[in-house]
Protein backbone atom coordinates (compact mmCIF):
# COMPACT_ATOMS: atom_id res chain seq x y z
CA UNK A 1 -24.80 -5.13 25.09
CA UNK A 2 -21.92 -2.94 25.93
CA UNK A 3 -21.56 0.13 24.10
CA UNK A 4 -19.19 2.83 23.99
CA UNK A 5 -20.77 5.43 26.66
CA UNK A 6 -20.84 2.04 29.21
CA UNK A 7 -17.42 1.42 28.51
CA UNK A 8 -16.79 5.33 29.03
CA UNK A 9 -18.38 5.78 32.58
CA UNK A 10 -16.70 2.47 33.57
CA UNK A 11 -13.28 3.88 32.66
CA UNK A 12 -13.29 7.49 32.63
CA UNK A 13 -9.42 8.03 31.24
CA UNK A 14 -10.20 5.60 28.97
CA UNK A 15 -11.30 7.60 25.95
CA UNK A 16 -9.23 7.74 22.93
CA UNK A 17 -10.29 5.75 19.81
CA UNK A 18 -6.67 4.63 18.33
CA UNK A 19 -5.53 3.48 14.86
CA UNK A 20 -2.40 2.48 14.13
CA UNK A 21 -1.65 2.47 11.04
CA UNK A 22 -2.04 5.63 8.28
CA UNK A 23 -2.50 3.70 5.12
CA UNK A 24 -5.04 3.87 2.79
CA UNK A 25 -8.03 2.60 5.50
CA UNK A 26 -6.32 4.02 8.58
CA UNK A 27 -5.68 7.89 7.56
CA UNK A 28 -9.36 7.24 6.21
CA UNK A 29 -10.87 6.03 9.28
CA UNK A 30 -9.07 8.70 11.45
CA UNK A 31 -10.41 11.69 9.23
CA UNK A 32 -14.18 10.37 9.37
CA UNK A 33 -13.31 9.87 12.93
CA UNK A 34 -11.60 13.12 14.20
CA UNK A 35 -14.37 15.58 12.02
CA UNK A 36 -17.00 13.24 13.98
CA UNK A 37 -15.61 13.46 17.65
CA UNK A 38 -13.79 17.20 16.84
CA UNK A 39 -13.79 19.49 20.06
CA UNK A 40 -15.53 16.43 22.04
CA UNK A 41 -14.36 14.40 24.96
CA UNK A 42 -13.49 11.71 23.16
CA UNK A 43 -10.16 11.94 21.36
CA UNK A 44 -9.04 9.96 18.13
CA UNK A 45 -5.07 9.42 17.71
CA UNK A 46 -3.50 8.14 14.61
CA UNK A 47 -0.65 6.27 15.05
CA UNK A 48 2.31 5.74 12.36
CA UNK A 49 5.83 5.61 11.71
CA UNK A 50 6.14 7.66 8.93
CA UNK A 51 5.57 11.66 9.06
CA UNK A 52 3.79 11.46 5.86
CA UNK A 53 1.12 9.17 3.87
CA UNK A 54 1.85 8.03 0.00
CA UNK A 55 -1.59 5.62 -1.23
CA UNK A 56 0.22 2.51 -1.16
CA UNK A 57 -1.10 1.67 -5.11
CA UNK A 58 1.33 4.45 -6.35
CA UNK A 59 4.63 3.37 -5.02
CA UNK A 60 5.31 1.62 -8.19
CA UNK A 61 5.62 4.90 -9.50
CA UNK A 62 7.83 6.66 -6.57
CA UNK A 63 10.26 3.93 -7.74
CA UNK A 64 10.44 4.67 -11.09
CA UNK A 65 10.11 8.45 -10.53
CA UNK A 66 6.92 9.57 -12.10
CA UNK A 67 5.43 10.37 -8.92
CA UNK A 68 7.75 12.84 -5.80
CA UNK A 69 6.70 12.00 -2.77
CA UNK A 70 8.22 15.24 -1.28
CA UNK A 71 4.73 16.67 -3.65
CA UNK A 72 2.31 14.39 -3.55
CA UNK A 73 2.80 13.04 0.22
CA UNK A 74 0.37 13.64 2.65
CA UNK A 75 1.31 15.39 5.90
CA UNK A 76 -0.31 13.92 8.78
CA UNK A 77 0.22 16.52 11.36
CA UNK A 78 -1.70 18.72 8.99
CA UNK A 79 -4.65 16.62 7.67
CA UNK A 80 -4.63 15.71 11.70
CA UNK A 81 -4.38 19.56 12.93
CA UNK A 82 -7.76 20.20 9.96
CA UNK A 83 -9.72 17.22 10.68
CA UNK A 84 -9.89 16.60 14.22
CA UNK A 85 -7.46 13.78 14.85
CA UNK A 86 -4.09 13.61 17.00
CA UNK A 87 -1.10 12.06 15.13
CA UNK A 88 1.79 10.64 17.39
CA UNK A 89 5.03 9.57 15.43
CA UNK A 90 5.89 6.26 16.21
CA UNK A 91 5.81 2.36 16.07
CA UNK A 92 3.75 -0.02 18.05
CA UNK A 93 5.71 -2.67 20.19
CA UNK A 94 3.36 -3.83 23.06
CA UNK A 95 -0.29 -4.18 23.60
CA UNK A 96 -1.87 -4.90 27.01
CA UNK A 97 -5.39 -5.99 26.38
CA UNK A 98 -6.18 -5.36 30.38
CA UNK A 99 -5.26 -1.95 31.15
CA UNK A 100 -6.12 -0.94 27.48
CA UNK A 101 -2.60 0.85 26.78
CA UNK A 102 -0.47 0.32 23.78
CA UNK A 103 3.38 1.28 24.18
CA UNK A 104 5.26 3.17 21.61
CA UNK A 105 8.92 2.49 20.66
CA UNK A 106 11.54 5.65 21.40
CA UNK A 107 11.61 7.70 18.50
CA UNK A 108 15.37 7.89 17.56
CA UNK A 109 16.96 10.25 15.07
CA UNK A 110 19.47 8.89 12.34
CA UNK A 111 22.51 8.71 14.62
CA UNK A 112 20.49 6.84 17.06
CA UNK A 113 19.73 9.52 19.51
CA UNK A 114 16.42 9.14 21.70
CA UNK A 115 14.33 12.28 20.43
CA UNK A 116 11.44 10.39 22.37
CA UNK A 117 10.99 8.21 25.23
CA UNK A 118 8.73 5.27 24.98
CA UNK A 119 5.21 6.20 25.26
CA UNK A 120 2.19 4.67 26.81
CA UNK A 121 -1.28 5.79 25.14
CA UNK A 122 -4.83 4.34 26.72
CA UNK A 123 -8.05 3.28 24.38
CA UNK A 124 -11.60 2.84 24.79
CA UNK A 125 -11.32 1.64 20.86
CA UNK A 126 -8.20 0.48 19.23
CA UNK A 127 -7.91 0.06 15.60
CA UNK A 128 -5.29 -1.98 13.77
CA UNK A 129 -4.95 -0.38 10.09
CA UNK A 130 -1.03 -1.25 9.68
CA UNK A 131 -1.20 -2.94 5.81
CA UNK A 132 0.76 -5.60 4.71
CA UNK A 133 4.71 -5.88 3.65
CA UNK A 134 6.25 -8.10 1.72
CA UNK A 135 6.35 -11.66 1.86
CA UNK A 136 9.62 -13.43 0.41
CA UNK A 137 8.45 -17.02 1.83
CA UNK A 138 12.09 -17.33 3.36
CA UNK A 139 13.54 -17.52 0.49
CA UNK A 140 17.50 -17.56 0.76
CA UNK A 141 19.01 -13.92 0.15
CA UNK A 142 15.72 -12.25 -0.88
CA UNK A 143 16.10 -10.09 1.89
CA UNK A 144 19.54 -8.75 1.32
CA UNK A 145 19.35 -8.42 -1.88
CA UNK A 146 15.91 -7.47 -3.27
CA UNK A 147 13.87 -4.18 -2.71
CA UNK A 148 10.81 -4.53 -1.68
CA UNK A 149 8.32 -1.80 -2.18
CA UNK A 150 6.47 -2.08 1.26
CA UNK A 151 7.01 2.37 1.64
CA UNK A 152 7.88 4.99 0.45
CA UNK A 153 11.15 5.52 1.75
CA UNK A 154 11.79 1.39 0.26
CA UNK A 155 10.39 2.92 -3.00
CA UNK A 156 12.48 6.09 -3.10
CA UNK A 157 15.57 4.36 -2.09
CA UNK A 158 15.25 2.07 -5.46
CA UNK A 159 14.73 5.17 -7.72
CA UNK A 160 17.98 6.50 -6.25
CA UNK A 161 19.35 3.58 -7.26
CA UNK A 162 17.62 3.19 -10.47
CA UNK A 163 19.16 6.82 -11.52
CA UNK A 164 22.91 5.99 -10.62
CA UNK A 165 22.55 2.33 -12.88
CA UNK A 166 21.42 4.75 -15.56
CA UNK A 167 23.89 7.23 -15.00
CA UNK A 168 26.73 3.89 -15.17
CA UNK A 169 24.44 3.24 -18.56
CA UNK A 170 25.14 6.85 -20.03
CA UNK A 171 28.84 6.70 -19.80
CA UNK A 172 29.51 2.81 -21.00
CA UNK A 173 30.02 2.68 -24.55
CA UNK A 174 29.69 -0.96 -24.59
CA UNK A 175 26.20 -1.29 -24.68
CA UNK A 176 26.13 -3.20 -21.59
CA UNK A 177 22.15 -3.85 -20.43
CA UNK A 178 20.57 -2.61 -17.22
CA UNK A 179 18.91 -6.09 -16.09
CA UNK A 180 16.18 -5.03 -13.60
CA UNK A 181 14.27 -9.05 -12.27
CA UNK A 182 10.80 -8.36 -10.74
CA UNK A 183 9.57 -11.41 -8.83
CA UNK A 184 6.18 -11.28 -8.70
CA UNK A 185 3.69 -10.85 -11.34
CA UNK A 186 0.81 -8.71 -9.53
CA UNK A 187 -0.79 -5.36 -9.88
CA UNK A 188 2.62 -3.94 -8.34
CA UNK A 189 5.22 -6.27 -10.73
CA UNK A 190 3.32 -5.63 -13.47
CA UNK A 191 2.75 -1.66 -13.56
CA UNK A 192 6.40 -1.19 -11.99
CA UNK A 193 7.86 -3.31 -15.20
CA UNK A 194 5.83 -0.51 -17.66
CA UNK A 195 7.20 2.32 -15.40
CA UNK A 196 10.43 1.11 -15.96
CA UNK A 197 10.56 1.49 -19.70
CA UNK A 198 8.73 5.02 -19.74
CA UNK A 199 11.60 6.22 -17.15
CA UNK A 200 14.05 5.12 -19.61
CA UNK A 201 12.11 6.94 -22.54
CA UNK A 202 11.80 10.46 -20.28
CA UNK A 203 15.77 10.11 -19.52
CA UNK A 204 16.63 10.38 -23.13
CA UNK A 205 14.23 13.46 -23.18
CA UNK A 206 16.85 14.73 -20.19
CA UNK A 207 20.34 14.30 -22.26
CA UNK A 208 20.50 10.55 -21.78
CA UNK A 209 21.77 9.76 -25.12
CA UNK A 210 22.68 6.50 -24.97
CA UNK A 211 19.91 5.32 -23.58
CA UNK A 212 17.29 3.21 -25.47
CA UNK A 213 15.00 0.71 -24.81
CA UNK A 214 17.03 -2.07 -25.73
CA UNK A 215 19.31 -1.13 -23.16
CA UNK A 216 17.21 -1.91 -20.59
CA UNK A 217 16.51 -5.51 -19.43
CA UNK A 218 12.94 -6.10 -17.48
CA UNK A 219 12.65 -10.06 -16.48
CA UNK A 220 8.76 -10.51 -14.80
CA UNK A 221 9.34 -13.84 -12.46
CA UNK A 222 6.09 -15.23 -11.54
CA UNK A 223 5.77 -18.62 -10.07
CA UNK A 224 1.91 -19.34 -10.94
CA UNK A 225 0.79 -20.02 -14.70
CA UNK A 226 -0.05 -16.25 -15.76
CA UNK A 227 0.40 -12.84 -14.81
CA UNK A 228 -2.27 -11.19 -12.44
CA UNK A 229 -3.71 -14.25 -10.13
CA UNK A 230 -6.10 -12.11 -8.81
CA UNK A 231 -7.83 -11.26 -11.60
CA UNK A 232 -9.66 -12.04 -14.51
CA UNK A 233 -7.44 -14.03 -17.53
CA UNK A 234 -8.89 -11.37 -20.45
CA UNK A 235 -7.13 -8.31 -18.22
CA UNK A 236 -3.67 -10.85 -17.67
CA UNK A 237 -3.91 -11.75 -21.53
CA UNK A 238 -4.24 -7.98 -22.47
CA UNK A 239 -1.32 -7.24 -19.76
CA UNK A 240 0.66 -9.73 -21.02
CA UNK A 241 0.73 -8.87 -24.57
CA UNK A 242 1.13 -5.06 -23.91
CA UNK A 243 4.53 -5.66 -21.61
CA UNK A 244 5.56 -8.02 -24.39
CA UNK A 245 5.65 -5.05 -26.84
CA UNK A 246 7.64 -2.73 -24.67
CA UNK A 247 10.47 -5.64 -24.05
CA UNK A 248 9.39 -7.15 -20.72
CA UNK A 249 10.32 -10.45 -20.49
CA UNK A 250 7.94 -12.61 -18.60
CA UNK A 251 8.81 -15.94 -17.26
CA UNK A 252 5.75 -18.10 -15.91
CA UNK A 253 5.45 -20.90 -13.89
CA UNK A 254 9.15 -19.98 -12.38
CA UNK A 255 9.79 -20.11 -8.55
CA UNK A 256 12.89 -18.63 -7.65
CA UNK A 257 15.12 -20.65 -5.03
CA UNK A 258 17.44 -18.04 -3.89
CA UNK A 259 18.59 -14.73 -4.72
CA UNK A 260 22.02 -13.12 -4.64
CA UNK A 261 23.52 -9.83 -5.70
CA UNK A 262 24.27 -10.81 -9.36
CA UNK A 263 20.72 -12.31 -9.89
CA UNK A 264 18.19 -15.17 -9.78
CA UNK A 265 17.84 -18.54 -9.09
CA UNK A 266 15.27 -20.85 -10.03
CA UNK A 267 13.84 -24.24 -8.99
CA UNK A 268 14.18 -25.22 -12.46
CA UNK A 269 17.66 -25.19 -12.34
CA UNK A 270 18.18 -21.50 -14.67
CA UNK A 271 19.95 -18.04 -13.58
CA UNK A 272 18.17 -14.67 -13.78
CA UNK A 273 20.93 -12.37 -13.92
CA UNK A 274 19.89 -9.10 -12.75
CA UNK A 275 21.79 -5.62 -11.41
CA UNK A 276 18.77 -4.94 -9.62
CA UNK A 277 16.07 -7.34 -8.25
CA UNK A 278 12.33 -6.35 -6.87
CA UNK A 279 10.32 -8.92 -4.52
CA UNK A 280 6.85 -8.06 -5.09
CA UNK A 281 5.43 -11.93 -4.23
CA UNK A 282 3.17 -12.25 -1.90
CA UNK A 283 2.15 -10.05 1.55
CA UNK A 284 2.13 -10.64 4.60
CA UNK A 285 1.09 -9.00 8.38
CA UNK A 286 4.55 -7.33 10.28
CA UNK A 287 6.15 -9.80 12.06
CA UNK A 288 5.26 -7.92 15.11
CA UNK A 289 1.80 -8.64 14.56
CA UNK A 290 2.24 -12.35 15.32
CA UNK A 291 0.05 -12.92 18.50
CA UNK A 292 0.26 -9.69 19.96
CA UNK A 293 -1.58 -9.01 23.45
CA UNK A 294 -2.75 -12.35 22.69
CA UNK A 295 -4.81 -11.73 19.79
CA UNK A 296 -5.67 -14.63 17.53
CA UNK A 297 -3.95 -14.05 14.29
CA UNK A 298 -3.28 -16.40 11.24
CA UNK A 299 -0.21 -17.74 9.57
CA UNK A 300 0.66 -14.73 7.74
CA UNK A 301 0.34 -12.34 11.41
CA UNK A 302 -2.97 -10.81 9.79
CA UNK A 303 -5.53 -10.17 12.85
CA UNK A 304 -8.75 -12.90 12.68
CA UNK A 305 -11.53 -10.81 12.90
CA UNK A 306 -15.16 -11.22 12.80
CA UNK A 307 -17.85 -10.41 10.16
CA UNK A 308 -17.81 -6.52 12.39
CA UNK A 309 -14.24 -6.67 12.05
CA UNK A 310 -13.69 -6.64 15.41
CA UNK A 311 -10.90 -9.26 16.74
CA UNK A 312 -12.48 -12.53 17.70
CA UNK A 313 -10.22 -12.45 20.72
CA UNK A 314 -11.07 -8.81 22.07
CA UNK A 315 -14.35 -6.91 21.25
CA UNK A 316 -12.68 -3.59 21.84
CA UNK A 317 -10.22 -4.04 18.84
CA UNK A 318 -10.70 -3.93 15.42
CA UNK A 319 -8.59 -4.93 12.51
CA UNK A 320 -8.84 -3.77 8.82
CA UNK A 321 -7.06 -3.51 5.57
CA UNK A 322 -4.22 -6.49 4.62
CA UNK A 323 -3.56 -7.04 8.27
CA UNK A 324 -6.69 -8.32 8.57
CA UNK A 325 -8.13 -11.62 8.09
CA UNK A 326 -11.77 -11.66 7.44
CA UNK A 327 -13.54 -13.75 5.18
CA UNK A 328 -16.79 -14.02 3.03
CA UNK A 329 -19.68 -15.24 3.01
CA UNK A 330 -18.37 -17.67 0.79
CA UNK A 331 -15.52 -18.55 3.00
CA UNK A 332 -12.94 -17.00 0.73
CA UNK A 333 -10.98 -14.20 2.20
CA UNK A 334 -11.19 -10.72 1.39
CA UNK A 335 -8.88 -9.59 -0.76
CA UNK A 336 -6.01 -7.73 0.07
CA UNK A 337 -6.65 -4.52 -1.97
CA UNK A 338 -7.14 -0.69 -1.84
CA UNK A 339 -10.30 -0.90 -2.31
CA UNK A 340 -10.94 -3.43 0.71
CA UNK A 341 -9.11 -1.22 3.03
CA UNK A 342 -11.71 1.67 2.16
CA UNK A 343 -14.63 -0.47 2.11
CA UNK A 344 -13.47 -1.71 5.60
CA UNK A 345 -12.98 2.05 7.02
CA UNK A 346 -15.90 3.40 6.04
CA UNK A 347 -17.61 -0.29 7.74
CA UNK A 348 -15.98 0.63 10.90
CA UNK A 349 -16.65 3.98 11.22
CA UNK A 350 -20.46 3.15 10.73
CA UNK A 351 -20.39 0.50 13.47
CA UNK A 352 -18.23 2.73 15.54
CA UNK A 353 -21.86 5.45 14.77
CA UNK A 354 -23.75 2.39 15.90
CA UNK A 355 -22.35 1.64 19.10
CA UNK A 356 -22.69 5.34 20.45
CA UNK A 357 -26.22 4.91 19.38
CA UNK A 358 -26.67 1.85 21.41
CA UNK A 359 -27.40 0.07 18.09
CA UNK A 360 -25.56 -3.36 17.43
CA UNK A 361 -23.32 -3.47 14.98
CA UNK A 362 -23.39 -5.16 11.30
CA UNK A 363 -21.31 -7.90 9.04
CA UNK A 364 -19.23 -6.26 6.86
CA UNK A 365 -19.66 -7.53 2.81
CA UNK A 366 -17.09 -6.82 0.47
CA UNK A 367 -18.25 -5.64 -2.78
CA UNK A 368 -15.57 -6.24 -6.02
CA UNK A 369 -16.31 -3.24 -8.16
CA UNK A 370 -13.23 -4.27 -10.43
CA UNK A 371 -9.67 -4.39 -10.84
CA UNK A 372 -7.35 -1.69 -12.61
CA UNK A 373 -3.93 -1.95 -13.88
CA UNK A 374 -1.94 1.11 -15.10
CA UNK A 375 0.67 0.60 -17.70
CA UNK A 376 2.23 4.19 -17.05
CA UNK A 377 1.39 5.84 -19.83
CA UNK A 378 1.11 3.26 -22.65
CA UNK A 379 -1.88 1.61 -21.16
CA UNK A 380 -4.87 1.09 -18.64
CA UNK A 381 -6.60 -2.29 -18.86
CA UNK A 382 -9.25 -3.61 -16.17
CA UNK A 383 -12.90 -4.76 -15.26
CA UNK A 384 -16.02 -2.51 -13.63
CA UNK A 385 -18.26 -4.88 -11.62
CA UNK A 386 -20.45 -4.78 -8.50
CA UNK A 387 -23.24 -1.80 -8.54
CA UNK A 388 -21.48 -0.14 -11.25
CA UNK A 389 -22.61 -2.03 -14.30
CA UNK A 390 -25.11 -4.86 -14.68
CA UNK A 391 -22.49 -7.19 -15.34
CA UNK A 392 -18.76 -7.10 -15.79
CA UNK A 393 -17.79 -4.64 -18.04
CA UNK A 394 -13.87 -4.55 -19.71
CA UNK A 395 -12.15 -1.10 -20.54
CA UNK A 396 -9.22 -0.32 -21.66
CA UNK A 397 -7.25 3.04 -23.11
CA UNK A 398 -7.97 6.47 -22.00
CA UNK A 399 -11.31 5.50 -20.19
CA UNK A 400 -9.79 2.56 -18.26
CA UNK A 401 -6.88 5.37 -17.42
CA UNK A 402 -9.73 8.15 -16.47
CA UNK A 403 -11.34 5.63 -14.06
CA UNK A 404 -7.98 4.13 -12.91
CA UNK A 405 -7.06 7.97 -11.75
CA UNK A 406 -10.29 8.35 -9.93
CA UNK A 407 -10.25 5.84 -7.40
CA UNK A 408 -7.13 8.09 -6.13
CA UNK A 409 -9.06 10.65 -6.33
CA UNK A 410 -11.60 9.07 -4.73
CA UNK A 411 -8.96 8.53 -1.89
CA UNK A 412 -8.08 12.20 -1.88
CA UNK A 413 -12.14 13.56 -1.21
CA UNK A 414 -12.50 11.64 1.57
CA UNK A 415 -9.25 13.06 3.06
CA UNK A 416 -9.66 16.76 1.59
CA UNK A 417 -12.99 17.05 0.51
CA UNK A 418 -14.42 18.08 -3.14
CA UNK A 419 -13.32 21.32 -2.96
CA UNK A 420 -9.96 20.76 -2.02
CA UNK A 421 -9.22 18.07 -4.45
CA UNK A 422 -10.17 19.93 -6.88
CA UNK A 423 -8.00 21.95 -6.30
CA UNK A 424 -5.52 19.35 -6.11
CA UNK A 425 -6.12 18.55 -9.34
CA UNK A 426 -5.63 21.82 -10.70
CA UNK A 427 -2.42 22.64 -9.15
CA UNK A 428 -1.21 18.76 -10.26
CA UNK A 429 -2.25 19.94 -13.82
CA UNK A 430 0.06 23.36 -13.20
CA UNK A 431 2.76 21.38 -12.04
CA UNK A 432 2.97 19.34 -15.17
CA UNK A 433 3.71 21.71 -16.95
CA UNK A 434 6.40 23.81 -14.47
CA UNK A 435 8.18 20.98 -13.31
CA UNK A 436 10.16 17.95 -14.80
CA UNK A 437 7.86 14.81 -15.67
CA UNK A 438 10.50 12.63 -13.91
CA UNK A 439 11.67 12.96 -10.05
CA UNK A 440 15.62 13.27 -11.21
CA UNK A 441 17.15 13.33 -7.63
């Protein structure tokens, strides 16, 4: 069995554990990682394009302004510098599986200026962590002229433009209608769709008289028969009926053929006009991904991996999160959620523990402990399963909200620890009251 001290002595320079990726299960993994291997040999390096880390379930709410990234964003040099871990700025573009080296783009400033060379980084351990993005299934013009919400500087560039359509909305006195289409009637569609309508209620509150609810057109475009495939129909009938009441228009069983700047179109022959247009259908791995160092990936560029995790194609490589394709015992795939990605960090992080202790490794199991869906402040609707009730257990209201809040909590001990998120949590609870409940810039 080869472990990680035979691999060691057999290639002495060879001893960084790398993750690329800081999402959710990446920046996880590389904090229970660097505190493990901190002021040892053995070095852990997180790898990412972006300086900071927003928990990908809130950038519904970076769009819509509710939450500032410029706040709530998580520095990586710091969390790095406190936990252990080495963070390098940059983007992956070329694995060699033989010489165990990844190479790193040059870093480029705005005007296109080479701040860094390309950089070559060795592994005894390399962990793919890099999420999902957007999948628009080729349709015509989605790309051009939809937003899709795959970061935080996608997310932040449609609340900019969210604010100046407002702005055109505050100074027309002809009760013209903002028409916002969402394609895509998931977790994301659906909570960004309620965010929309508080962000118009908070604007008023800011000397946006003209503005009212009426004024603002939401059109939910989802080609299956209901809202929220992935979950259970009582949560998608509750949904449903609650985005009904706040003016959200949703259209079911409606693929959309093409998109261009003024709107929508459908297979069915109708147009979805629309100022502003969201793809939030479907995920897929970075085209980059596809095959890279000859690892075996699916259709969708996600990385095939084995019940460990590891790559079916290269023991020393690891893949978890949405790029990731693993499946169940079942034979269905995991799911590609927030929760999965910390399930699978934690699971890799243990058998990473095993293999220094020349132990084998073990299958990874999902466990569904329930789904959550936050509309902004009007509602929280979901299920509790798995270990924490007997059975399946619906909430909704301020308990569903409580819970819904602690999973990013949750998210923010094993990063910070209690203390420090407790902390958190206090100064959040300052800030509400000291600062504006709406990002206006």
């Amino acid at each position: 069995m080869i472990t990680l001290e035979t691999q060691n002595s057999a290639h002495n320079s060879q001893k960084n554990i790398i993750i690329v990726g800081g999402g959710a299960g990446g920046l996880e993994l590389a904090v229970k990682l660097g505190r493990r291997y901190k002021n040892k040999a053995r070095k852990v390096i997180l790898v990412d394009k972006n300086r900071t880390h927003i928990w990908k379930p809130l950038l519904h709410e970076v769009a819509a302004g509710s939450l500032d990234p410029d706040i709530d964003g998580v520095d990586y040099l710091s969390v790095g510098n406190k936990n252990g871990f080495i963070f390098h700025l940059g983007s992956l573009v070329e694995l060699d599986r033989k010489t165990k080296k990844i190479t790193l783009a040059p870093l480029l400033d705005d005007d296109g200026n080479v701040i860094l060379d390309s950089r070559e980084l060795e592994y005894v351990k390399l962990v793919f962590a890099i999420g999902s993005v957007t999948n628009d299934f080729g349709t015509g013009g989605a790309k051009e002229h939809c937003i899709f919400l795959d970061s935080p500087a996608s997310a932040q560039k449609f609340h900019i433009k969210l604010l100046n359509e407002f702005l055109k909305l505050q100074s027309d006195d002809n009760n013209h209608s903002l028409e916002i289409a969402i394609v895509g009637a998931g977790a994301t569609g659906v909570e960004l769709a309620a965010e929309l309508y508080k962000t118009s209620e908070l604007l008023k509150s800011y000397g946006y008289n003209h503005l009212s609810s009426k004024r603002l057109k939401v059109t939910l475009v989802e080609a299956g028969p209901r809202l929220l495939p992935a979950l259970p129909e009582r949560i998608a009938k509750i949904t449903k009926r609650e985005l009904e009441k706040l003016g959200v228009e949703i259209l079911l069983d409606t693929a959309v053929s093409a998109v261009e700047k003024t709107g929508l179109h459908t297979k069915d022959g109708r147009f979805i006009s629309s100022r502003m247009s969201v793809w939030a259908a479907g995920i897929k791995g970075p085209d980059f991904l596809a095959n890279i160092g000859g690892l075996e990936t699916n259709r969708i560029n996600q990385i095939v991996v084995t019940p460990q995790l590891v790559s079916v194609t290269d023991e020393n490589i690891y893949a978890l999160g949405d790029c990731a394709h693993c499946l169940m015992q079942d034979g269905s795939k995991v799911p590609p959620r927030a929760q999965s990605a910390h399930q699978m960090a934690s699971h890799v992080f243990n058998n990473i523990k095993l293999l220094d202790e020349n132990k084998p490794q073990t299958d990874y199991k999902y466990v569904d402990y329930g789904s959550l869906v936050s509309l902004s402040t009007y509602s929280t609707v979901g299920s509790l399963m798995g270990n924490l009730t007997s059975g399946t257990m619906f909430i909704e209201g301020r308990l569903a909200r409580i819970v819904y809040v602690s999973l990013y909590r949750m998210h923010q001990v094993v990063i910070y620890g209690k203390l420090k998120t407790l902390l958190f949590m206090f100064v959040s609870r300052i800030n509400n009251r000291l600062r504006p409940n709406l990002k206006l810039h």
